[in-house]
Protein backbone atom coordinates (compact mmCIF):
# COMPACT_ATOMS: atom_id res chain seq x y z
CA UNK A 1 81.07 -104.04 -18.17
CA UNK A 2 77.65 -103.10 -17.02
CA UNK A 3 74.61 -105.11 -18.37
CA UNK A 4 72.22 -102.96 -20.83
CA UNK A 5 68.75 -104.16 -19.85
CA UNK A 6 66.01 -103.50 -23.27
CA UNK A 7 63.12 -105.69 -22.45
CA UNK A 8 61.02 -105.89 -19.51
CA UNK A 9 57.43 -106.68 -19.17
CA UNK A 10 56.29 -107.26 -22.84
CA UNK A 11 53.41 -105.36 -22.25
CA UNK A 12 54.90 -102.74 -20.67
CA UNK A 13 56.86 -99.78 -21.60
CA UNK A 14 59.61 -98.44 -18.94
CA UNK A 15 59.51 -94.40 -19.06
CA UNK A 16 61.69 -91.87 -17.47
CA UNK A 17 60.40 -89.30 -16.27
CA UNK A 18 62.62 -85.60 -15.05
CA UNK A 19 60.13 -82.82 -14.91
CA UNK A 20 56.19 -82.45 -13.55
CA UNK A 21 55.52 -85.49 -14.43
CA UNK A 22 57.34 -86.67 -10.83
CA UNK A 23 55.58 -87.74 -7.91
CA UNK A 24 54.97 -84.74 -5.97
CA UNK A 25 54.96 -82.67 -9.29
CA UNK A 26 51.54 -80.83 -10.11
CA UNK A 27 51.67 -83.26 -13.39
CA UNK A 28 51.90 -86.73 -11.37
CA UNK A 29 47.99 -86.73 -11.61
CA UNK A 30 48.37 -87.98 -15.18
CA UNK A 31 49.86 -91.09 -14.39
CA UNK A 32 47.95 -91.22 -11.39
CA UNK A 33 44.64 -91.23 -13.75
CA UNK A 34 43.75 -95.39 -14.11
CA UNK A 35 40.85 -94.01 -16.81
CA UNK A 36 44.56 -93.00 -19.06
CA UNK A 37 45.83 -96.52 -18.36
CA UNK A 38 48.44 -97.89 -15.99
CA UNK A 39 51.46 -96.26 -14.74
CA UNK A 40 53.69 -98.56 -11.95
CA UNK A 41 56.55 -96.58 -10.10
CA UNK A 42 59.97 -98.66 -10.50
CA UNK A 43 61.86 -96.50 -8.52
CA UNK A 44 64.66 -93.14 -9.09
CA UNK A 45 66.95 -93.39 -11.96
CA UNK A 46 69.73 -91.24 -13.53
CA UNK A 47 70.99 -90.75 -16.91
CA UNK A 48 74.01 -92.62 -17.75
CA UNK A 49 74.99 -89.59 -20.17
CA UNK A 50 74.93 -86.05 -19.50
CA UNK A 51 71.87 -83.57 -20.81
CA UNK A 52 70.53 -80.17 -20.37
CA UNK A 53 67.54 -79.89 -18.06
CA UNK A 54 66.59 -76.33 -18.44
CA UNK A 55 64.19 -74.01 -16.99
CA UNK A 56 62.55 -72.20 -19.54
CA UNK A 57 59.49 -69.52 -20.80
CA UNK A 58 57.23 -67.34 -18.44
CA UNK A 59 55.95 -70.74 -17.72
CA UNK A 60 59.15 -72.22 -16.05
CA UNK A 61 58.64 -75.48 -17.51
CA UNK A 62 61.64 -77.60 -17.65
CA UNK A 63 62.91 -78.82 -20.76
CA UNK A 64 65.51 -81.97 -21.18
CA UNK A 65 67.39 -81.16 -24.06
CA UNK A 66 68.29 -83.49 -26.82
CA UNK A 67 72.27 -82.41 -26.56
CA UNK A 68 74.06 -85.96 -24.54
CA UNK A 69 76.98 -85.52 -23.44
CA UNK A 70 76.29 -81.83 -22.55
CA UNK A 71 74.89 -80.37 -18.95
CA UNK A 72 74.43 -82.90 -16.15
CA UNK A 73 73.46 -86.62 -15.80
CA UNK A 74 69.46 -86.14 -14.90
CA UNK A 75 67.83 -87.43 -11.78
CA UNK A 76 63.99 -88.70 -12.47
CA UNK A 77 61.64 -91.27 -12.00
CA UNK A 78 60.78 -94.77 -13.80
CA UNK A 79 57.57 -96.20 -14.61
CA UNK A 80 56.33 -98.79 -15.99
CA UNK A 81 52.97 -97.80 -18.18
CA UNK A 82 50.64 -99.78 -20.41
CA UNK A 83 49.88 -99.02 -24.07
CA UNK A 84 46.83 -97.08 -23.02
CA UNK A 85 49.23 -95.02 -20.58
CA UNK A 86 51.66 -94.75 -22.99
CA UNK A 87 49.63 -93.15 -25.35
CA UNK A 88 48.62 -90.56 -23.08
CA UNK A 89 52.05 -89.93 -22.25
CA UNK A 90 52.59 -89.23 -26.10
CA UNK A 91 49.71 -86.94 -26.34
CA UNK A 92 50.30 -85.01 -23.06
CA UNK A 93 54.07 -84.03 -24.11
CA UNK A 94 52.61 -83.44 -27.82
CA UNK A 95 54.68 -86.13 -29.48
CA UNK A 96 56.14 -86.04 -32.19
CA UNK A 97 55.30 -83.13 -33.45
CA UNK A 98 56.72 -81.24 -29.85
CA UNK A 99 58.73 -83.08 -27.71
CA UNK A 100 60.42 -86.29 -29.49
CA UNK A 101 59.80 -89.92 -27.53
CA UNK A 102 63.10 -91.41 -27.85
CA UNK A 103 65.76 -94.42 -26.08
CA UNK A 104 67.48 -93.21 -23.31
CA UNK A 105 69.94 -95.07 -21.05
CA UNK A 106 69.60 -94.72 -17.28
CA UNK A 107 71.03 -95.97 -14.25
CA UNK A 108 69.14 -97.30 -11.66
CA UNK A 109 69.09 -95.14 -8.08
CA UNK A 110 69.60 -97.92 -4.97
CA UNK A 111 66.96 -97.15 -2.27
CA UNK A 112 66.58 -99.20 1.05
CA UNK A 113 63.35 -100.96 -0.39
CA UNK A 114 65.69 -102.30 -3.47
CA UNK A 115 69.11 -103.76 -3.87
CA UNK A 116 70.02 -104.23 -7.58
CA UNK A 117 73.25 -105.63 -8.09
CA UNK A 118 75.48 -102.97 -9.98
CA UNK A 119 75.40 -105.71 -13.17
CA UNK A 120 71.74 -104.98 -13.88
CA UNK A 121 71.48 -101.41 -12.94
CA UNK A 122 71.99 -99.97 -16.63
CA UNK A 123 68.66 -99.92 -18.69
CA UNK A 124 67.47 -98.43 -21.94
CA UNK A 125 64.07 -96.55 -21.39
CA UNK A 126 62.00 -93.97 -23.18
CA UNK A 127 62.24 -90.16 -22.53
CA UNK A 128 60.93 -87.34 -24.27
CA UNK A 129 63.41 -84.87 -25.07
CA UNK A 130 62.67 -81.62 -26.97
CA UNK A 131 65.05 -81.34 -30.75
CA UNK A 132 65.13 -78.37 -32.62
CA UNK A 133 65.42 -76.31 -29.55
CA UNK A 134 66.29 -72.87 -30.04
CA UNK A 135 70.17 -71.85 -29.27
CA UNK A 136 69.27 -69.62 -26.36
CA UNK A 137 67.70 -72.54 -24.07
CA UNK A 138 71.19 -73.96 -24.68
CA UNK A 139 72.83 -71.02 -22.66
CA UNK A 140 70.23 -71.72 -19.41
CA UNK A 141 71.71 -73.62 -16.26
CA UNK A 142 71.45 -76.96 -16.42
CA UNK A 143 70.08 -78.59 -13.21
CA UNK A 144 70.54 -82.16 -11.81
CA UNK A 145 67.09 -82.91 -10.67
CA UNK A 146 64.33 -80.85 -11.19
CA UNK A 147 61.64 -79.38 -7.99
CA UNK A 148 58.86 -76.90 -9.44
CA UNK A 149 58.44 -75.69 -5.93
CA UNK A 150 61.89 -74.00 -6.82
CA UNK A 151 61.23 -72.82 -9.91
CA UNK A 152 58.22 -71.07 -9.88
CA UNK A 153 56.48 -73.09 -12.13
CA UNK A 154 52.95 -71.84 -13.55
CA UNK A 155 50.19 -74.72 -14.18
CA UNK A 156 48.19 -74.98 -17.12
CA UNK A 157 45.28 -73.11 -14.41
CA UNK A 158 46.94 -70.20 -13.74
CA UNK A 159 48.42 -69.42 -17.54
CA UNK A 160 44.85 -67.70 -18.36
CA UNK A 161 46.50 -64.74 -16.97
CA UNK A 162 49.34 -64.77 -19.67
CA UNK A 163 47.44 -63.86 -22.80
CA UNK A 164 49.09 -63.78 -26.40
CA UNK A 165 51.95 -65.57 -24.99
CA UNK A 166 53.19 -69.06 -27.53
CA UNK A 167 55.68 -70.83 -24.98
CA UNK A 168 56.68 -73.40 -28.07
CA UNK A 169 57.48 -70.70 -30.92
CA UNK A 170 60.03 -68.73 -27.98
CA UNK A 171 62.03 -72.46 -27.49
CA UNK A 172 61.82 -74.53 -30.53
CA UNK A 173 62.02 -74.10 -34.26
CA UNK A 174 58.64 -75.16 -35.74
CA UNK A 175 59.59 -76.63 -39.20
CA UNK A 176 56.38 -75.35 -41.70
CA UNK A 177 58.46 -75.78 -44.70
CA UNK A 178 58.77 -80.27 -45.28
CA UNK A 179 55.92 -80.13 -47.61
CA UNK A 180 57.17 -77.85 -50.00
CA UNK A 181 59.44 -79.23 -53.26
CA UNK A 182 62.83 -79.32 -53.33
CA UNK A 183 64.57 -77.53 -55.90
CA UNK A 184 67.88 -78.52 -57.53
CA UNK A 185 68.89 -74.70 -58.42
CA UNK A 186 67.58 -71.40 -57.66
CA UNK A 187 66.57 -69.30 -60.42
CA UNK A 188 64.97 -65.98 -59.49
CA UNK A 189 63.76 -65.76 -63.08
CA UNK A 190 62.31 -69.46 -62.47
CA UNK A 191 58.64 -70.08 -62.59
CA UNK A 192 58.21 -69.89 -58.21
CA UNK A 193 54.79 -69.19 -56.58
CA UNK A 194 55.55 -65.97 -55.18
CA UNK A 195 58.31 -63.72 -57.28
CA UNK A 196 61.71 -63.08 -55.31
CA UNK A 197 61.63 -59.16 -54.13
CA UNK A 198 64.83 -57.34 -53.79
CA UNK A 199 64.91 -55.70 -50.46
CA UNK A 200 65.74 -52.54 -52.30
CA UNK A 201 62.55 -52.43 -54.36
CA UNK A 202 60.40 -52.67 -50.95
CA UNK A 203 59.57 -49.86 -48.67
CA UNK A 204 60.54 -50.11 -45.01
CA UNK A 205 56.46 -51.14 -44.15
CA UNK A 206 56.84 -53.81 -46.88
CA UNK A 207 59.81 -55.49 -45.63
CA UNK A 208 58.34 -55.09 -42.10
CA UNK A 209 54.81 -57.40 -43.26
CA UNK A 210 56.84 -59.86 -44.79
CA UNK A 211 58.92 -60.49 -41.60
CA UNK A 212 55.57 -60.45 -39.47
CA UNK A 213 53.92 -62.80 -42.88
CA UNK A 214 57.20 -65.40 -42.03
CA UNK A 215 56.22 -65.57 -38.07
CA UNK A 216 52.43 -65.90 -38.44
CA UNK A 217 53.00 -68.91 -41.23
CA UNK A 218 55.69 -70.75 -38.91
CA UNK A 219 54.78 -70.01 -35.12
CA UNK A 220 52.30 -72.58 -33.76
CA UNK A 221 49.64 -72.77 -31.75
CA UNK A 222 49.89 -72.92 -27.53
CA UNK A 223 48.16 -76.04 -26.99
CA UNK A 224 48.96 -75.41 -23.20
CA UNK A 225 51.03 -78.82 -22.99
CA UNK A 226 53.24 -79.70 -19.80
C-alpha cells in the first residue's frame, strides 16, 4: 500500500494549487510576491480522488468543487509556503467565508529533475475547494488540468467593464441566516419579528419586493477574488 506522507517541513505548509494560481497563470504573481511570504515550487501533482474542476461565471474562473469521487483526478502544482504565504493564500481565495482551505490527498507527478519512489508519492496537502456550490456548476465539464489561455479567462483588470455583475451569489449559496435562533416549532400565531403573510393576502408587486428583499439580504458583495 502506498505511504500517506502528512508532515514535511514544520514550518512549512505544502499547498496544491489547480487554477491561476499555476506558474504561467496570470495569478502566479502572488506567490511570486516575497513581501506575501515564501512560496517554494515542489513540483506537479494529481489528485488521488476524482473532483470537478469547472469553468464558471462571465469571469471563467475555475472552480474545484468539493464533490470527491465525482469529475476527474486534477492536475496542479505543489508548493511549499510559509505562514506569512499561507496567510495570503487564505485571504486571496477569501477563506473561509468563500472558498474552504481543506486536506487533500495528491499524488506526486515524476519529472526528469525528480525520481520519487512510488512508496512516497502519496501526500496529504491543503487545497481550497469551493462548498455550498450551486447545483448548476455541478452540470459544467469537468477538466483534467486547467490553462486560462483556453478558457478565456478575465483578470481582476479587465472586470471594470462588467458592472453590476456578483460572480459569488451566481455559484455559491451565501448562508445569511446562522445567526438567527432556532426554533423548536413553527407557530404563525407565535410572537416572530416579522408576521408570516399568506401569498394570497399580497398583491403581485408585494410578493415581487419580498423576493427582490430575500436576494439583497443574502447576495454578497464582489470582492473581485481569484
Amino acid at each position: 500500500m502506498n505511504k500517506v506522507i502528512k508532515k514535511y517541513n514544520s514550518n512549512m505548509h505544502r499547498v496544491f494549487v489547480y487554477g491561476t494560481l499555476k506558474s504561467g497563470e496570470p495569478n502566479n504573481n502572488v506567490l511570486q510576491d516575497r513581501t506575501r511570504g515564501t512560496a517554494l515550487l515542489v513540483g506537479k501533482a494529481k489528485t488521488c480522488l476524482e473532483y470537478p474542476l469547472v469553468i464558471g461565471t462571465r469571469y471563467n474562473i475555475p472552480f474545484l468543487l468539493d464533490a470527491p469521487g465525482k469529475g476527474k483526478r486534477v492536475i496542479g502544482e505543489l508548493y511549499d509556503v510559509d505562514k506569512k504565504m499561507l496567510n495570503t493564500l487564505d485571504e486571496f481565495e477569501d477563506h473561509p467565508s468563500w472558498y474552504t482551505r481543506s486536506k487533500i490527498h495528491v499524488e506526486r507527478m515524476p519529472d526528469h529533475e525528480s525520481q520519487i519512489p512510488s512508496a512516497v508519492m502519496k501526500e496529504e496537502v491543503c487545497g481550497y475547494l469551493l462548498q455550498q456550490y450551486k447545483p448548476y456548476m455541478f452540470e459544467r465539464a469537468a477538466v483534467e488540468e486547467y490553462r486560462s489561455r483556453s478558457s478565456d479567462y478575465l483578470s481582476k483588470e479587465d472586470r471594470a467593464s462588467i458592472e453590476d455583475y456578483n460572480f459569488k451569489a451566481e455559484t455559491k449559496y451565501m448562508d445569511k441566516t446562522a445567526d438567527r435562533p432556532c426554533l423548536t416549532e413553527y407557530s404563525t400565531a407565535g410572537n416572530h419579528e416579522r408576521p408570516y403573510d399568506k401569498v394570497g393576502d399580497l398583491g403581485h408587486e408585494s410578493v415581487e419586493q419580498n423576493l427582490i428583499e430575500f436576494w439583497e439580504a443574502n447576495r454578497s458583495e464582489d470582492e473581485g477574488i481569484l
